[in-house]
C-alpha atoms as a PDB file:
ATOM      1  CA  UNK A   1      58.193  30.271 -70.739  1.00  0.00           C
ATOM      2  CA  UNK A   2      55.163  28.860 -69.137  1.00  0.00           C
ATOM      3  CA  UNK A   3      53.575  25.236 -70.096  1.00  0.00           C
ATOM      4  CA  UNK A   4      50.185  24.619 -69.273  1.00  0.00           C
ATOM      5  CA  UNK A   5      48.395  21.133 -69.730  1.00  0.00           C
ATOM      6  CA  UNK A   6      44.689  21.319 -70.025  1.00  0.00           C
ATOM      7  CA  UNK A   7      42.570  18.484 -69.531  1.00  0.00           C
ATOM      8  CA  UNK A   8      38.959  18.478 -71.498  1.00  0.00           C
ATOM      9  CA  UNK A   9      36.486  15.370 -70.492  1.00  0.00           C
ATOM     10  CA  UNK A  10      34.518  14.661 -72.897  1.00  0.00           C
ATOM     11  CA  UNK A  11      31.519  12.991 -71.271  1.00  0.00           C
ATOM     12  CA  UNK A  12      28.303  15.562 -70.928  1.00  0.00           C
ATOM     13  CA  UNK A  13      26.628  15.458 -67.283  1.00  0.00           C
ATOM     14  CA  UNK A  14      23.509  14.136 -68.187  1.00  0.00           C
ATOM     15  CA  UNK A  15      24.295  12.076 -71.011  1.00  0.00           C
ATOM     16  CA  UNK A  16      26.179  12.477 -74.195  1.00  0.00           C
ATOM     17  CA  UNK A  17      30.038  13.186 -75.081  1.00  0.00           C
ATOM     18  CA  UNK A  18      31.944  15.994 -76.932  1.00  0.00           C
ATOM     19  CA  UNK A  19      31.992  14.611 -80.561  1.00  0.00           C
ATOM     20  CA  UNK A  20      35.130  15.297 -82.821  1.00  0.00           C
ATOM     21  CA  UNK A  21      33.531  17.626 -84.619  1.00  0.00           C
ATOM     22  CA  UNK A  22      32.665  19.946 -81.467  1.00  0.00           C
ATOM     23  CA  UNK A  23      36.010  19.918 -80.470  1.00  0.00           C
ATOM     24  CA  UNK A  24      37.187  20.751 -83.434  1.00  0.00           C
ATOM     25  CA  UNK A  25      34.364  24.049 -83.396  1.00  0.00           C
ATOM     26  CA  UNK A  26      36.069  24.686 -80.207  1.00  0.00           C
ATOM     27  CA  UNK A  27      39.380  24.611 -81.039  1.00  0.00           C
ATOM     28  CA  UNK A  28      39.085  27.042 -84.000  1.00  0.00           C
ATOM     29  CA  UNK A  29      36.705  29.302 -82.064  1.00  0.00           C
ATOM     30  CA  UNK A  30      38.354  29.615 -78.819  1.00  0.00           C
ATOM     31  CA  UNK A  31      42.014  28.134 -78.537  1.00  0.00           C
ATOM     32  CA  UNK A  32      43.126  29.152 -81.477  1.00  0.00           C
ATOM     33  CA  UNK A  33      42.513  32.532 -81.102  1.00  0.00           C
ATOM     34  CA  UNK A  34      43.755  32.805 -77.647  1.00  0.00           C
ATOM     35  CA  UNK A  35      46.791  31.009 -78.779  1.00  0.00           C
ATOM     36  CA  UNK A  36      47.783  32.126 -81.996  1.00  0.00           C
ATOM     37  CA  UNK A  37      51.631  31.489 -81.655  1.00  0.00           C
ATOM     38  CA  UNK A  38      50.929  27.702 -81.440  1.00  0.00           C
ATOM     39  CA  UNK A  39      49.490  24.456 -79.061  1.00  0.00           C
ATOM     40  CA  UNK A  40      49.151  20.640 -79.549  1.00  0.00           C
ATOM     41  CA  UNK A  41      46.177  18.425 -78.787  1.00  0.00           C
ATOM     42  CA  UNK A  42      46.442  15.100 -77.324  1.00  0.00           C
ATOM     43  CA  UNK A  43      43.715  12.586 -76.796  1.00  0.00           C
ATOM     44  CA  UNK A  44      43.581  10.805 -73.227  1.00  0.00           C
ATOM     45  CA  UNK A  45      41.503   8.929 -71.158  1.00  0.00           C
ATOM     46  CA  UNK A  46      41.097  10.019 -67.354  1.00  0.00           C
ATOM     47  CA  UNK A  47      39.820   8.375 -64.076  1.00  0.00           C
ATOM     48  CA  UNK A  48      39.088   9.086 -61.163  1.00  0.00           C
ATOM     49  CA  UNK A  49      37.060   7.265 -58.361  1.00  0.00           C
ATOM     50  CA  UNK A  50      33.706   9.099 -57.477  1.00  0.00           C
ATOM     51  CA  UNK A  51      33.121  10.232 -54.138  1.00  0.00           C
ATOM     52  CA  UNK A  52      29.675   8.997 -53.586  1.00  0.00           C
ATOM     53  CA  UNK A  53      29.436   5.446 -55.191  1.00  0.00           C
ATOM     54  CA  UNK A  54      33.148   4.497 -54.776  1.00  0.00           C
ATOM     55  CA  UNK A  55      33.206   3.486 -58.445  1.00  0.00           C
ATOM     56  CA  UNK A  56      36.248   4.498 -60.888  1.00  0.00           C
ATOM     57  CA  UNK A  57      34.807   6.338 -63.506  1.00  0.00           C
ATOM     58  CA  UNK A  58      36.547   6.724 -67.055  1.00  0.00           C
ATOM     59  CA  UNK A  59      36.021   9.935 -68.906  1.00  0.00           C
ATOM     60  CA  UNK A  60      37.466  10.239 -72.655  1.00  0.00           C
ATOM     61  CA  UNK A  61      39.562  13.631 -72.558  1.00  0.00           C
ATOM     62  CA  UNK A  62      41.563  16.081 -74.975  1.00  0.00           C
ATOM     63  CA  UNK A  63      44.979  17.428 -73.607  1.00  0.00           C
ATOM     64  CA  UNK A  64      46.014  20.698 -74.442  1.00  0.00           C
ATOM     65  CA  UNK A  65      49.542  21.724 -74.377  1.00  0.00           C
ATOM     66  CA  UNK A  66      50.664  25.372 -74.651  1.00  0.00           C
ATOM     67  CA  UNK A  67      53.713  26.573 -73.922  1.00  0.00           C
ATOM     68  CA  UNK A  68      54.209  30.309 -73.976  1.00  0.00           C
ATOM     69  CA  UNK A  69      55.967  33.435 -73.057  1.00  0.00           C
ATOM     70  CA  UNK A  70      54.711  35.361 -69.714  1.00  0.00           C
ATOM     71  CA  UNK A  71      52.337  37.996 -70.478  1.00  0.00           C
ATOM     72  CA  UNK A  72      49.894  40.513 -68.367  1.00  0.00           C
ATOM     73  CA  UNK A  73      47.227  38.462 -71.024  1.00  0.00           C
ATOM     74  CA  UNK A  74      48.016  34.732 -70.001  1.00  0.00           C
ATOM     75  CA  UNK A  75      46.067  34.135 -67.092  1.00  0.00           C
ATOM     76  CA  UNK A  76      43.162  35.558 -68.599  1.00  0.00           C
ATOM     77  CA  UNK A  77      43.541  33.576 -71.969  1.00  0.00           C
ATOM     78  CA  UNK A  78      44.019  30.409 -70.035  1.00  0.00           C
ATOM     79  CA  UNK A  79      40.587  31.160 -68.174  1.00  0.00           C
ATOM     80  CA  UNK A  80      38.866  32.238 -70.743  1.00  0.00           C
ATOM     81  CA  UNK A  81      39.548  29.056 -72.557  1.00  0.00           C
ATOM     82  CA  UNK A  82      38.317  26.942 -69.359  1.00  0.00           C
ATOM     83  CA  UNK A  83      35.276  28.819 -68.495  1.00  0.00           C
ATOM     84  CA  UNK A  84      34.054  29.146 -72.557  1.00  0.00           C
ATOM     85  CA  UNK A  85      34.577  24.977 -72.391  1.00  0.00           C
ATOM     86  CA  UNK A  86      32.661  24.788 -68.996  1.00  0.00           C
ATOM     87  CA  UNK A  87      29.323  26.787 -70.263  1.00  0.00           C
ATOM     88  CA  UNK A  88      29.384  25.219 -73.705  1.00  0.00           C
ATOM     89  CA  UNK A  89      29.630  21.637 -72.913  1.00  0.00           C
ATOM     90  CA  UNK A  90      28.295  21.623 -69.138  1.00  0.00           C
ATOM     91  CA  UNK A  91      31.362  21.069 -67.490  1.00  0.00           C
ATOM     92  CA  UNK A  92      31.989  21.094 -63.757  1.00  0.00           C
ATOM     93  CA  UNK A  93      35.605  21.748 -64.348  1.00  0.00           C
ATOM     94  CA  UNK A  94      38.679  21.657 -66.418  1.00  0.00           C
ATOM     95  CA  UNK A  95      42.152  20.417 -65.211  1.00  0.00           C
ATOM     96  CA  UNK A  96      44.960  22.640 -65.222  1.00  0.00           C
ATOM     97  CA  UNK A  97      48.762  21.296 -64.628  1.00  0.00           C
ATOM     98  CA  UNK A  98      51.109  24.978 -65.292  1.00  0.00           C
ATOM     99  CA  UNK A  99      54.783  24.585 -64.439  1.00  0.00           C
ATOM    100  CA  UNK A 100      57.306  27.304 -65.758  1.00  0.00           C
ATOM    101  CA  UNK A 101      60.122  25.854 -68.568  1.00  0.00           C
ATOM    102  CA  UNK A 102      63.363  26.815 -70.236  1.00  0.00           C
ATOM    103  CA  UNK A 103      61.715  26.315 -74.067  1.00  0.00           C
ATOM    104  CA  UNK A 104      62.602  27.816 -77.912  1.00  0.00           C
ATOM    105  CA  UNK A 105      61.413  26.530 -81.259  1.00  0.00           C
ATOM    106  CA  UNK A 106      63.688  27.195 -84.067  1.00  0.00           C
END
């Protein structure tokens, strides 16, 4: 199986954040149905220094965890995840950790 971590910040460029209830718009209207068989969501907080000022910035984020069976489909269920997140809540980019796993659930 494959495991992929997605991470979601939730602060808008240009002010604003993701609210609970968007996420949860977004998770029934895109994740779910590009992952049907199953996936947990985590709440996180990232950081990361910025390049220009030098100061750490904090960004609340959502973690999504999938872990699923190889399929000609995957990559393009993965992206289509990331890219509907990036136009709908002006996102420069979503993180992406995949690593490949020996996995059941019974």
């Amino acid at each position: 199986m494959l495991v992929a971590e997605l991470f979601f910040g939730r602060n808008i460029k240009g002010g604003g954040f993701v609210s609970e209830n968007e996420w949860a718009n977004f998770v029934v209207g895109t994740i779910a149905p590009n992952f049907p068989d199953g996936y947990t969501v985590l709440d996180g907080m990232g950081g990361w220094q910025e390049s220009q000022t030098g100061n750490i910035a904090r960004d609340p984020t959502k973690v999504l965890i999938v872990a699923v069976k190889r399929s000609a489909t995957l990559a393009g269920r993965l992206n289509a995840v990331i890219e509907a997140y990036r136009r709908r809540f002006n996102q420069q980019s979503v993180g992406i950790i995949t690593r490949d796993s020996c996995a059941s659930f019974e």
